[in-house]
Protein backbone atom coordinates (compact mmCIF):
# COMPACT_ATOMS: atom_id res chain seq x y z
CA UNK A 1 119.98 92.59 126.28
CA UNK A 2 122.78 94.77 124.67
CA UNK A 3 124.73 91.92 125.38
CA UNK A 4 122.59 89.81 123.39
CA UNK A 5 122.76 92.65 120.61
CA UNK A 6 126.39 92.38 120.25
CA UNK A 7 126.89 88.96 119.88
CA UNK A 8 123.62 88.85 117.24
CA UNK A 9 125.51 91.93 115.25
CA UNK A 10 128.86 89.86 115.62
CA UNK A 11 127.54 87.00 114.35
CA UNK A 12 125.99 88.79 111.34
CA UNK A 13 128.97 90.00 110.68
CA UNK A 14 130.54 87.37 110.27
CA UNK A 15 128.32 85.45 108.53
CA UNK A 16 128.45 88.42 105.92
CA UNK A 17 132.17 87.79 105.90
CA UNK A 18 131.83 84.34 105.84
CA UNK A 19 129.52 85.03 102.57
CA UNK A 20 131.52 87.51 101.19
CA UNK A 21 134.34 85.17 101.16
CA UNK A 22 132.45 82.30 99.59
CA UNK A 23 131.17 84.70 97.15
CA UNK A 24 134.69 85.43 95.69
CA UNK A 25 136.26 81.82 96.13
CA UNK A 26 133.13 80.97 93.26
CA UNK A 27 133.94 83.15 91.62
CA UNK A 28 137.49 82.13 91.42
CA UNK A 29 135.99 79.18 90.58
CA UNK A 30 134.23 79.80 88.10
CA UNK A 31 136.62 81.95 86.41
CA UNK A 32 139.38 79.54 86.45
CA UNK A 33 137.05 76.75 85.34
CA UNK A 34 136.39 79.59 82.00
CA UNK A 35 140.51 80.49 81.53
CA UNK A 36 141.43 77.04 82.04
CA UNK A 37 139.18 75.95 79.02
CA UNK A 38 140.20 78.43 76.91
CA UNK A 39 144.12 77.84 77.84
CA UNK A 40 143.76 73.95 76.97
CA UNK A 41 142.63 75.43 73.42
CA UNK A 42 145.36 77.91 73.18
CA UNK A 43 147.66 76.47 70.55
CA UNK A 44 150.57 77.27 72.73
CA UNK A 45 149.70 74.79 75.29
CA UNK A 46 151.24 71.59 73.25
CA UNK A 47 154.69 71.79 74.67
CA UNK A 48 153.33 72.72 77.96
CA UNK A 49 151.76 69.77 78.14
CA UNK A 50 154.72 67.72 77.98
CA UNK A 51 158.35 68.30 77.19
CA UNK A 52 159.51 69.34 74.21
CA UNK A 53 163.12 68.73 73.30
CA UNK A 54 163.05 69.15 69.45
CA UNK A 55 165.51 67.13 68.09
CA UNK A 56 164.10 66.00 64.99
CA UNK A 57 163.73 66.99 60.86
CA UNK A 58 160.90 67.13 59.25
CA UNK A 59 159.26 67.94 55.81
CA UNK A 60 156.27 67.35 53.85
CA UNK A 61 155.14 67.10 49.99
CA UNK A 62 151.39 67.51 49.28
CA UNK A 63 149.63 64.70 47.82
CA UNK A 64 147.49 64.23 44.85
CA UNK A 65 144.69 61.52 46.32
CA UNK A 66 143.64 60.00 43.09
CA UNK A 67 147.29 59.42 41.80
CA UNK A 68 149.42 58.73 44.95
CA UNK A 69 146.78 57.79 47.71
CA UNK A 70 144.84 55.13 45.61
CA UNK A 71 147.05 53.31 43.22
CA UNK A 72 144.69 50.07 44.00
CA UNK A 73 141.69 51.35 43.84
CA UNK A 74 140.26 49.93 41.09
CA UNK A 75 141.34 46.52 42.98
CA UNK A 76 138.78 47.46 45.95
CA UNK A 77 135.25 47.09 45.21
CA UNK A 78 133.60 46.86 48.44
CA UNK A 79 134.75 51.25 48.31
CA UNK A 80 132.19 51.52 45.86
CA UNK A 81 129.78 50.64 47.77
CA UNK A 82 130.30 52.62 51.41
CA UNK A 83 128.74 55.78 52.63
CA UNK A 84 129.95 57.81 55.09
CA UNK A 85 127.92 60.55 56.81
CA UNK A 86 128.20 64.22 55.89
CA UNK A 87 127.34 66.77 58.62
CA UNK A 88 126.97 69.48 55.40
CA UNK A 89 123.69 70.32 54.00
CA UNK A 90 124.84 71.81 50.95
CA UNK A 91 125.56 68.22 49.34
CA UNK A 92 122.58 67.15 47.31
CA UNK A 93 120.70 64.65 48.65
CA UNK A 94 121.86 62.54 45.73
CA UNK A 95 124.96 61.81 47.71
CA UNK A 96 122.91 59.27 49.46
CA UNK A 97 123.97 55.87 49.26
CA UNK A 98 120.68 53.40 47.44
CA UNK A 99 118.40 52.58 50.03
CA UNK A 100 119.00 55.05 52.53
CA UNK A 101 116.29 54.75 55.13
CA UNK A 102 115.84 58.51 56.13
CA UNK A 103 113.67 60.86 54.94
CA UNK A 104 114.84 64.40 54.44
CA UNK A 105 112.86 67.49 56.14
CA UNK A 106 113.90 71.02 56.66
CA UNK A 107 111.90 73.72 58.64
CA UNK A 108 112.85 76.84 57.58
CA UNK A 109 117.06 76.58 57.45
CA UNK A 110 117.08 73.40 59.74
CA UNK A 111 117.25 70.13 58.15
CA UNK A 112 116.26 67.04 59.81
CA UNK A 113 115.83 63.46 59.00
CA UNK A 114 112.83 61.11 59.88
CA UNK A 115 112.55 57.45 59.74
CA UNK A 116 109.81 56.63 56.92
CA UNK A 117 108.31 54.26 58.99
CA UNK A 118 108.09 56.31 62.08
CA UNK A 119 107.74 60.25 60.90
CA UNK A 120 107.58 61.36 64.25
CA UNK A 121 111.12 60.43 64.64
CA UNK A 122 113.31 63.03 64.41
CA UNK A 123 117.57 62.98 63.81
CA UNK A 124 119.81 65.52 63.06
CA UNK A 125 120.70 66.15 59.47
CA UNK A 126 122.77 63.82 57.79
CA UNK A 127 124.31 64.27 54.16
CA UNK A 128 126.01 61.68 52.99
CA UNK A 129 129.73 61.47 50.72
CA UNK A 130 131.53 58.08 48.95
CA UNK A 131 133.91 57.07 51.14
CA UNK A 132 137.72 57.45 49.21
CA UNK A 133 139.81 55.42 51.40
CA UNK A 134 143.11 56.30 52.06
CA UNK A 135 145.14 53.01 50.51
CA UNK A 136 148.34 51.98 53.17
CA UNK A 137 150.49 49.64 50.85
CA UNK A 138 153.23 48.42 53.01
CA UNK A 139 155.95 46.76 51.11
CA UNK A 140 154.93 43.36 49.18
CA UNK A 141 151.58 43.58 51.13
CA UNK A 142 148.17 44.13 50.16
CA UNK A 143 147.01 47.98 50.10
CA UNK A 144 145.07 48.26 53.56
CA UNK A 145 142.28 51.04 54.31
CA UNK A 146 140.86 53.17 57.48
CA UNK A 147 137.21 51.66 58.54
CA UNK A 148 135.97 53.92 61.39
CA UNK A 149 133.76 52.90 64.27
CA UNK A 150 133.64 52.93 67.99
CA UNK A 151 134.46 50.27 70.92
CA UNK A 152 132.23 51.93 73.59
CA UNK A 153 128.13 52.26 73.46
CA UNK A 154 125.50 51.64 75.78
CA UNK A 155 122.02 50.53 75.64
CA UNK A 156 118.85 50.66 77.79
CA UNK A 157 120.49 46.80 78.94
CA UNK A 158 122.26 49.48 81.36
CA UNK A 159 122.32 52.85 81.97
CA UNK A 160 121.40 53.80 78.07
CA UNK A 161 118.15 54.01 75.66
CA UNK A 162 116.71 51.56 73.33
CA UNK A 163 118.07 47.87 72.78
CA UNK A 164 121.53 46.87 70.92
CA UNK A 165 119.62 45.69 68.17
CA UNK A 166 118.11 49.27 68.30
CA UNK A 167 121.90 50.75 68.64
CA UNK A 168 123.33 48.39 65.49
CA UNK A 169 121.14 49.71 62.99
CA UNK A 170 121.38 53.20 64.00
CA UNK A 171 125.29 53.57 64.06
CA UNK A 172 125.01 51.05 60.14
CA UNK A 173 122.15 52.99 58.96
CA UNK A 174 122.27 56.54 60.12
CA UNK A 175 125.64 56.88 61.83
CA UNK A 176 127.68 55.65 59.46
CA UNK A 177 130.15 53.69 60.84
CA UNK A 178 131.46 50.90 59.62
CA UNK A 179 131.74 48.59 63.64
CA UNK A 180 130.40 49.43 66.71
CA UNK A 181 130.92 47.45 69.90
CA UNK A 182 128.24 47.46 72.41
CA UNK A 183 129.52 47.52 75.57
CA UNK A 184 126.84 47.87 78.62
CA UNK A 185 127.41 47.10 82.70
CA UNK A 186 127.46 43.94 83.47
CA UNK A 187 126.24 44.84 86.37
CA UNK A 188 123.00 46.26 85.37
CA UNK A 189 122.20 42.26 84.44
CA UNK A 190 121.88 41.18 87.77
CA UNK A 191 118.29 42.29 87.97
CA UNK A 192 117.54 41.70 84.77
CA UNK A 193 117.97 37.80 83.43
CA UNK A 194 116.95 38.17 80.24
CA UNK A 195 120.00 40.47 79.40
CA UNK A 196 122.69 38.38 78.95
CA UNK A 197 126.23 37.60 76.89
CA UNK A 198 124.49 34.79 75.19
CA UNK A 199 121.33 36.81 74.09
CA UNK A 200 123.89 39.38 73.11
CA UNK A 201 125.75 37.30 70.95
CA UNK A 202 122.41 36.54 69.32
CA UNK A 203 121.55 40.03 68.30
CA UNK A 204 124.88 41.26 67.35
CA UNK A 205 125.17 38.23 64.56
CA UNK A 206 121.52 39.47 63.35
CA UNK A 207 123.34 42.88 63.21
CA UNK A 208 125.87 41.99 60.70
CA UNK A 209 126.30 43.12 57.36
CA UNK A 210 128.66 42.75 55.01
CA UNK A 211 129.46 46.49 55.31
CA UNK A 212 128.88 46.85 59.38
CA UNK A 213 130.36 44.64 62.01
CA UNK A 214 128.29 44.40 65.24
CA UNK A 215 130.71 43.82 67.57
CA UNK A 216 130.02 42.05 71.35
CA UNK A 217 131.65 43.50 74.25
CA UNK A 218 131.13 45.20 77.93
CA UNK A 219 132.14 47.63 80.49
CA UNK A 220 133.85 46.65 83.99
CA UNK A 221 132.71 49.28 86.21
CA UNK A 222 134.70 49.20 89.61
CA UNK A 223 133.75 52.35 91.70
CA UNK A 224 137.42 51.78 92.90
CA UNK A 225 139.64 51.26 90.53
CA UNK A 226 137.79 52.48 87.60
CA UNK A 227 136.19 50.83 84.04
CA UNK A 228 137.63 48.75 81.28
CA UNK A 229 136.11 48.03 78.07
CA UNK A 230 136.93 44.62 77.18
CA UNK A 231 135.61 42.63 73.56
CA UNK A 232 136.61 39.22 72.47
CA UNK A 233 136.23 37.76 75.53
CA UNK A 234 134.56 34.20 76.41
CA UNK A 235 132.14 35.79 79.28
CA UNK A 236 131.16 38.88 81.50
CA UNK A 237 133.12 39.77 84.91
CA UNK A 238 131.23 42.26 86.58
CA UNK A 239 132.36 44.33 89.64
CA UNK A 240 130.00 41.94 91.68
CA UNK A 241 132.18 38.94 90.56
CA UNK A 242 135.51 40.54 90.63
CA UNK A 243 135.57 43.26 93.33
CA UNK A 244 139.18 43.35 93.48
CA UNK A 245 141.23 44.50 89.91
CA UNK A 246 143.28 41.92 90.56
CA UNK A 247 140.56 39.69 90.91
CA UNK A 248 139.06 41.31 87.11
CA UNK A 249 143.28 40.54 85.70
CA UNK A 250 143.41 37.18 86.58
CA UNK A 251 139.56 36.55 85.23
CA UNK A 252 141.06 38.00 81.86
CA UNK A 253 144.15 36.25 82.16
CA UNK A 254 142.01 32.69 82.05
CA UNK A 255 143.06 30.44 79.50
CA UNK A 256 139.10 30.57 77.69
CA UNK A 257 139.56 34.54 77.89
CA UNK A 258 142.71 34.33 75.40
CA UNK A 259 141.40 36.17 72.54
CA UNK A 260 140.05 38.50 74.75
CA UNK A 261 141.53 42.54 74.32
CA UNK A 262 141.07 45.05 76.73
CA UNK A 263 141.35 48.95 76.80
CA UNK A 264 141.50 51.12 79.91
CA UNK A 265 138.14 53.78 79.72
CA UNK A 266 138.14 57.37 80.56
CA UNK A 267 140.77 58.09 83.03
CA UNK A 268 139.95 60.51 85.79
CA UNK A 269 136.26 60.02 84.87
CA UNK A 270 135.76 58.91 89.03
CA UNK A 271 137.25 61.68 89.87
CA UNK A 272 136.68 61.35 94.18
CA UNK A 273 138.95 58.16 93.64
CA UNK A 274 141.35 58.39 90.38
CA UNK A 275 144.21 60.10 92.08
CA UNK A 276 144.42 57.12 94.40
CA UNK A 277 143.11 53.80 93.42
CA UNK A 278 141.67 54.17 89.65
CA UNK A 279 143.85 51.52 87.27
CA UNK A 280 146.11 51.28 90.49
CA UNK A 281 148.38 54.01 88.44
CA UNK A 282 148.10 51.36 85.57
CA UNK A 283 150.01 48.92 87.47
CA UNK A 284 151.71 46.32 85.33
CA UNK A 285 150.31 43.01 84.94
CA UNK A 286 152.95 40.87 82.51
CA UNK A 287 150.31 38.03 81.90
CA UNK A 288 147.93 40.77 80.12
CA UNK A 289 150.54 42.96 78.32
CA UNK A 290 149.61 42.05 74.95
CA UNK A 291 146.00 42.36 75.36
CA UNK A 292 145.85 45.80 77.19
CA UNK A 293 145.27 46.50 74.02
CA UNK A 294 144.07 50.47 74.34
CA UNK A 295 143.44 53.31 76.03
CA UNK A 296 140.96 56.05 75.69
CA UNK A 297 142.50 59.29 74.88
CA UNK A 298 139.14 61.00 72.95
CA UNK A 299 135.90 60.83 75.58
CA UNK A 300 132.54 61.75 73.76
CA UNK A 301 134.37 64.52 71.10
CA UNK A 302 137.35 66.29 73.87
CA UNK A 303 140.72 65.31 74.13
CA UNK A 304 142.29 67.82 76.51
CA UNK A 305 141.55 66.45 79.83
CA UNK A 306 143.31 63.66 79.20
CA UNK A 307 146.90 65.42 78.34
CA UNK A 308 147.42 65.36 82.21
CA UNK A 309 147.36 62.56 83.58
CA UNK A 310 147.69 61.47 86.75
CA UNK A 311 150.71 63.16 87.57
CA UNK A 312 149.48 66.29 85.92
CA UNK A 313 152.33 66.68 83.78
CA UNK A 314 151.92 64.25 80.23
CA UNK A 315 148.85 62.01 79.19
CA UNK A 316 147.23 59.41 80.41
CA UNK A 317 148.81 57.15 77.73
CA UNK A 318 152.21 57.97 78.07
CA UNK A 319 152.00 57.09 81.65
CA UNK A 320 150.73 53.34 81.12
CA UNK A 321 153.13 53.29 78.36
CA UNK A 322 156.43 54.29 80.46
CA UNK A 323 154.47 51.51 83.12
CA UNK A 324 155.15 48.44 80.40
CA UNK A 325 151.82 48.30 78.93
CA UNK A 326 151.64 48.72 74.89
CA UNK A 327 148.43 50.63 74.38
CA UNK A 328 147.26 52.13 71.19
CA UNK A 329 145.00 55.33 71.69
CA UNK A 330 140.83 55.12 71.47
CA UNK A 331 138.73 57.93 70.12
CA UNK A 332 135.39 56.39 72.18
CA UNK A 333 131.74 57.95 72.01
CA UNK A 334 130.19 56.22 74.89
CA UNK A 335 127.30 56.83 74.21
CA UNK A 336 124.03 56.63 76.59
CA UNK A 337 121.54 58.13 74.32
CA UNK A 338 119.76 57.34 70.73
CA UNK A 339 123.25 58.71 69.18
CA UNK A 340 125.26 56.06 68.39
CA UNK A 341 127.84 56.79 65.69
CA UNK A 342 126.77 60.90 65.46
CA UNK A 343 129.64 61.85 67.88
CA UNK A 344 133.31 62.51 65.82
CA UNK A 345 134.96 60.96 67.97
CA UNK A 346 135.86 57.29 66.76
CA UNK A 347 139.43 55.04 66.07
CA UNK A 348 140.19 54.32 62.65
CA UNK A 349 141.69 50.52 61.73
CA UNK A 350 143.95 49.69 58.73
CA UNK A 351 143.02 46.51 57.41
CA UNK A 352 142.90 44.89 54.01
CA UNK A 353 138.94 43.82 54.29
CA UNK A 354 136.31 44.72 56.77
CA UNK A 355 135.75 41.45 58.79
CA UNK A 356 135.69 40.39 62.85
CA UNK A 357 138.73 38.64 62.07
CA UNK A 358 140.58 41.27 60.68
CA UNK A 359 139.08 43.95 63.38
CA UNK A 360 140.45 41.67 65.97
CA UNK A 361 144.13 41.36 64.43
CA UNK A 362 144.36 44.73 63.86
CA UNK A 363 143.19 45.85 67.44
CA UNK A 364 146.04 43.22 68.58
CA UNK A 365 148.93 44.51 66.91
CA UNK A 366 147.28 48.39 67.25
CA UNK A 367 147.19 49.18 64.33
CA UNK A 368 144.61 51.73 64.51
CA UNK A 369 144.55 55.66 65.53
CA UNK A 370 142.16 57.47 67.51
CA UNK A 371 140.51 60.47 65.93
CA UNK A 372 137.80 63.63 66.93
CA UNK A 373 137.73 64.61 62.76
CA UNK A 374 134.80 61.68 61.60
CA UNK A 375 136.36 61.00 58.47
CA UNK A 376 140.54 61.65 58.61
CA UNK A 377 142.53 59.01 57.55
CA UNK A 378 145.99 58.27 58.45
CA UNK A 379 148.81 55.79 58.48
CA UNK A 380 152.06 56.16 60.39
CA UNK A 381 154.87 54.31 59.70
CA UNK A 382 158.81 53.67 60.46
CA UNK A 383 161.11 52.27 57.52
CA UNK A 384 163.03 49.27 58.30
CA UNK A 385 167.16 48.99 57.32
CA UNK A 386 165.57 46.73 54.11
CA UNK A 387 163.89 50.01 53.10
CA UNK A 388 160.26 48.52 54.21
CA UNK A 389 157.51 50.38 55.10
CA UNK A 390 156.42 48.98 59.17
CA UNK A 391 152.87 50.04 60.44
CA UNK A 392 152.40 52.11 63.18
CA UNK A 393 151.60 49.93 66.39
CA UNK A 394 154.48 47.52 65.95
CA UNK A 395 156.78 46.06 67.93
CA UNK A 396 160.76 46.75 66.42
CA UNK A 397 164.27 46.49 67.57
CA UNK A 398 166.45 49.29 67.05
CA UNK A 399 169.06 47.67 64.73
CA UNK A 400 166.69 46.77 62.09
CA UNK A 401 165.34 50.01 61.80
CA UNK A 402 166.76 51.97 58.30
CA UNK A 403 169.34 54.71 58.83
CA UNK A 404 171.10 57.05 56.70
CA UNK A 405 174.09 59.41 57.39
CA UNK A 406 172.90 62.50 59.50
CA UNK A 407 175.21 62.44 62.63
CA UNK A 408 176.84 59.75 64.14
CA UNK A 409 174.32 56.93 64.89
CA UNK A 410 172.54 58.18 61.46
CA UNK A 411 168.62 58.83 61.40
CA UNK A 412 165.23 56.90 61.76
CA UNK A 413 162.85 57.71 59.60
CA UNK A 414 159.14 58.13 59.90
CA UNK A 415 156.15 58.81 57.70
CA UNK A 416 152.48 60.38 58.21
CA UNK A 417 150.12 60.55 55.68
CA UNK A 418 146.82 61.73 56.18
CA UNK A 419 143.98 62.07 54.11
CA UNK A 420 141.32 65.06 55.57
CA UNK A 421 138.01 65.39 53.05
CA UNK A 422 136.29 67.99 55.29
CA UNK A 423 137.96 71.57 54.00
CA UNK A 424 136.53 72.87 57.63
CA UNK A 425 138.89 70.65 59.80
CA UNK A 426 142.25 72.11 58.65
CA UNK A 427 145.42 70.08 59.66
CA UNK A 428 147.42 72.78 61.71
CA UNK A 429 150.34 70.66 63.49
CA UNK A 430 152.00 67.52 63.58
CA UNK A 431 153.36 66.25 66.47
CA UNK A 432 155.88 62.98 67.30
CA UNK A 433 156.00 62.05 70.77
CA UNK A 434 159.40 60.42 71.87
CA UNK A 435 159.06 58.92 75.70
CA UNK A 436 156.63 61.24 76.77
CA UNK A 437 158.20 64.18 75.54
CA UNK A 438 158.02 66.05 71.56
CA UNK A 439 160.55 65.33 70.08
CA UNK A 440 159.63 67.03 66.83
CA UNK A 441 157.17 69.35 65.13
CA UNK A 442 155.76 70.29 61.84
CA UNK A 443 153.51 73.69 62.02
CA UNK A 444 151.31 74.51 58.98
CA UNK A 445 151.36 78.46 59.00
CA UNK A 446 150.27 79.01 55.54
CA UNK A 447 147.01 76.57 55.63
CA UNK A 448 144.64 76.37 54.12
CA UNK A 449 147.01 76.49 51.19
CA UNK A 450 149.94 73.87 52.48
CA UNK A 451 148.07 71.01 52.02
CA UNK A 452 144.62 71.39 50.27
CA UNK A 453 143.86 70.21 47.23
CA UNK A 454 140.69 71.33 45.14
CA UNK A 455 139.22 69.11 42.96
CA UNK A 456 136.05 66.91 41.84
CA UNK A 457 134.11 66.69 45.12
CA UNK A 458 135.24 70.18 46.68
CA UNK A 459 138.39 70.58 48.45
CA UNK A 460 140.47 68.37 50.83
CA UNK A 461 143.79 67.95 52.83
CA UNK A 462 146.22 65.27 51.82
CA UNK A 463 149.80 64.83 52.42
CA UNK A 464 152.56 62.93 53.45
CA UNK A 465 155.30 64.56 56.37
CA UNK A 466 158.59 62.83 57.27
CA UNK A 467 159.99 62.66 59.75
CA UNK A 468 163.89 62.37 61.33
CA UNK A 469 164.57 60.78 64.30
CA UNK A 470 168.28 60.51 65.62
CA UNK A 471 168.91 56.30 66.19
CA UNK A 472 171.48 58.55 69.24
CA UNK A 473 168.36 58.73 70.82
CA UNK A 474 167.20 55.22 71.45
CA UNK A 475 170.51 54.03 73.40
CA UNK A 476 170.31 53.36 76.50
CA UNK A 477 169.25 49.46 76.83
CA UNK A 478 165.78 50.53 77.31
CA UNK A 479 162.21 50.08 75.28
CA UNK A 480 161.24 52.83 73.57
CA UNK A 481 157.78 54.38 72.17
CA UNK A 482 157.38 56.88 69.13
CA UNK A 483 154.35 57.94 68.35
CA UNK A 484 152.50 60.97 66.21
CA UNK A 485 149.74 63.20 66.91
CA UNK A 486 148.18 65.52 64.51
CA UNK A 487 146.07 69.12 65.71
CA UNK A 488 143.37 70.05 63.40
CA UNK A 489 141.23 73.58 63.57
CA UNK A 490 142.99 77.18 64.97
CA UNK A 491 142.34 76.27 68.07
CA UNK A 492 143.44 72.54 68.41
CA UNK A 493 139.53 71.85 68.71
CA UNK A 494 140.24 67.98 66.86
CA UNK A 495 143.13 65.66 67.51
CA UNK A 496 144.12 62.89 66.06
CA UNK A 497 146.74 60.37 67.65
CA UNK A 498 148.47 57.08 66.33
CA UNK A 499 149.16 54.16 67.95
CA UNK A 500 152.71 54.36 69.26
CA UNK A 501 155.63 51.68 67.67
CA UNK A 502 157.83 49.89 71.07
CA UNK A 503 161.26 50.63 69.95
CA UNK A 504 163.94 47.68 71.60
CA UNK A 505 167.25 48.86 72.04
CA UNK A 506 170.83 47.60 72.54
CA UNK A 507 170.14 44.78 75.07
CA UNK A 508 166.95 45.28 75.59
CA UNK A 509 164.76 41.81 76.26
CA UNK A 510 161.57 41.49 73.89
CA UNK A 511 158.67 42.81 75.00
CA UNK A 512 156.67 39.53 73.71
């Protein structure tokens, strides 16, 4: 019996140890998981994130919107006529565009909105402003504008809520956007025969306004090797009918499937698999290089999980850029609930007019930024050696870029300009990204006094920061990528990111 004793008081020992010790590695846990969000907020973590080898000049000139932002406006109509939502309930509700079709109610100091023809639906407040429209003139073109939307939604035709036709007239009507794609699993549809691409197709031309696109699109979910938004394409491949990514590439790849763009989703979102199958490590695939058209670097409203990557050391994007591919950065909201367009997160695309065509020729050249601040608009641009203007997302060789004396292979030089109407989301820091590491940086110390400008409407942030580059550091015979990020809020809590320009130098072959 005592024997018996001592192993039972042994063995509760050590299961008290045992629990002890579990006890503090949760904790651990738990307090890591707490410090490490607060340390991706920390301003200081930028350069940590990737290397930073400053090497570049910078300045910056604030900007009057009406006079130097808008010298066409006058020219553009269909502004006139667009309404943006306005997460601020001090704005009268007079701001609301004609025809609005919410109802305002407020209990107490909550405001809500209700559909008139349902009251016992109930949305978050929305206020509504004009929207200005930041006017991009590059040289002898027509002046070109950010529209704002999102590529990736769901719908109860997967694992979502309501119908598309349901999700089109809430991101037109209530979330403000100006295109949404849906994008549900295919392979949700298997069950389910009355959800199809051609049924789709149906409702998203019922969906269209002059002011809203309704775009068609869907998710490849591969528990493997990850998802892919694609849009523009011919058909569906689900995971059922292309198990294998290689399989899903060479379905793309098709010669019906050549207007088709796709975008890699979410990295690291399958966690269990990412670090060893998901993309393949973004693989390169020559046949698809031009219409790898994106990748998501905003999820829902965060950015900082993806400034790792797989390697832990730079972002997801810079990796699948230094692999070949040419993607342009998505703000996505992916949304699964009755939400669509409410989330900040969201790309905005320069083009002249607000049509599928357009959408689809700016996505192709990326020319388009992804953005967590709903209504910033941007433009980032290199000047050629004929002193014109070339818009982000482009495709250049190094010897037609412009240079002036500043050293001994003379300078490239860049522009930002940004237009910011919300005088909460303050523009703190510019970054440009040179081959994965910074290779310059503007800080705004002084804000909110740097940049705003108070006027008719309340206050907002414009201005326009150049840029140096040394042409001594695109030499080697290599391609290239430049690209500009801009941190918004004291604690870096909104990003915005353009897409990045392929820079060709000495021999280099074209990418195209």
């Amino acid at each position: 019996m005592s024997h018996n004793r001592l192993i039972k008081k042994s063995l509760m020992v050590l299961a008290t140890v045992a629990s002890g010790i579990l006890g503090i590695l949760v904790l651990l846990w738990a307090s890591w998981k707490t410090a490490h969000y607060f340390w991706l907020s920390s301003p200081a973590t930028s350069a940590e994130r990737q290397p930073l080898k400053i090497v570049m000049e910078t300045s910056w000139r604030k900007l009057d919107w009406k006079q130097a932002l808008q010298p066409d406006r006058d020219a553009m109509t269909t502004l006139q006529t667009r309404g943006l939502p306005w997460f601020d309930p001090r704005l009268p509700s007079s701001c609301e565009p004609p025809g609005f079709p919410y109802e305002r109610g407020d209990v107490g100091d909550s405001w809500f909105d209700y559909s008139a023809s349902d009251p016992g639906s109930i949305f978050p407040a929305t206020k509504f402003k004009w929207k200005n429209g930041l006017s991009i003139r590059p040289t002898g073109a027509r002046p070109m504008i950010a529209w704002h939307g999102t590529l990736h939604s769901h719908t109860g035709w997967s694992d979502g809520s309501a119908t598309p036709a349901d999700a089109y007239a809430f991101a037109r009507d209530k979330g403000g956007l100006d295109f949404m794609a849906v994008t549900d699993h295919p392979e949700f549809w298997l069950f389910n025969p009355g959800r199809n691409w051609e049924e789709l197709r149906e409702i998203a031309a019922a969906a269209d306004s002059p002011d809203f696109l309704a775009v068609r699109g869907f998710e490849y979910s591969n528990p493997v090797y990850g998802h892919y938004i694609v849009v523009g394409s011919d058909g569906v491949c689900s995971a059922f009918k292309c198990p294998d990514l290689k399989d899903f590439y060479n379905w793309l790849a098709r010669p019906e499937n050549k207007d088709a763009l796709v975008a890699f989703a979410h990295p690291m979102v399958q966690k269990d698999n990412a670090t060893q199958f998901e993309f393949k490590h973004m693989s390169f695939f020559p046949p698809l290089e031009s219409r790898m058209f994106g990748m998501e670097v905003i999820h829902w409203s965060g950015h900082d999980r993806f400034q790792f990557g797989f390697s832990g050391k730079q972002p997801f994007i810079d990796e699948a850029l230094a692999q070949g591919w040419h993607p342009g950065p998505l703000g996505s909201q992916d949304n699964h609930g009755l939400d669509w367009g409410l989330s900040n997160s969201r790309i905005g695309v320069l083009m002249t007019t607000l049509t599928h065509e357009s959408l689809m020729e700016a996505l192709r050249v990326r020319r388009f930024y992804a953005t967590s601040s709903r209504d910033l608009e941007l433009a980032f641009d290199v000047k050629s050696a004929a002193g014109e203007w070339i818009p982000m997302g482009g495709l250049v060789d190094r010897d037609t870029l412009g240079a002036f004396p500043g050293g001994a292979h003379g300078m490239l030089e860049t522009r930002l300009r940004l237009f910011e109407p919300d005088e909460f989301n303050v523009p703190r820091r510019v970054e440009w990204v040179l081959d994965g590491r910074i290779a310059g940086r503007l800080d705004f110390e002084g804000l909110p006094h740097e940049l705003s400008v108070s006027g008719e409407g309340g206050t907002y942030y414009a201005g326009e920061i150049t840029g140096w580059l040394p042409l001594s550091e695109i030499r080697d015979g290599h391609p290239h990528y430049l690209y500009a990020r801009v941190m918004i809020g004291p604690w870096f809590e909104a990003m915005a990111q353009t897409s990045p320009f392929i820079i060709n130098s000495g021999d280099a072959p074209d990418r195209h």
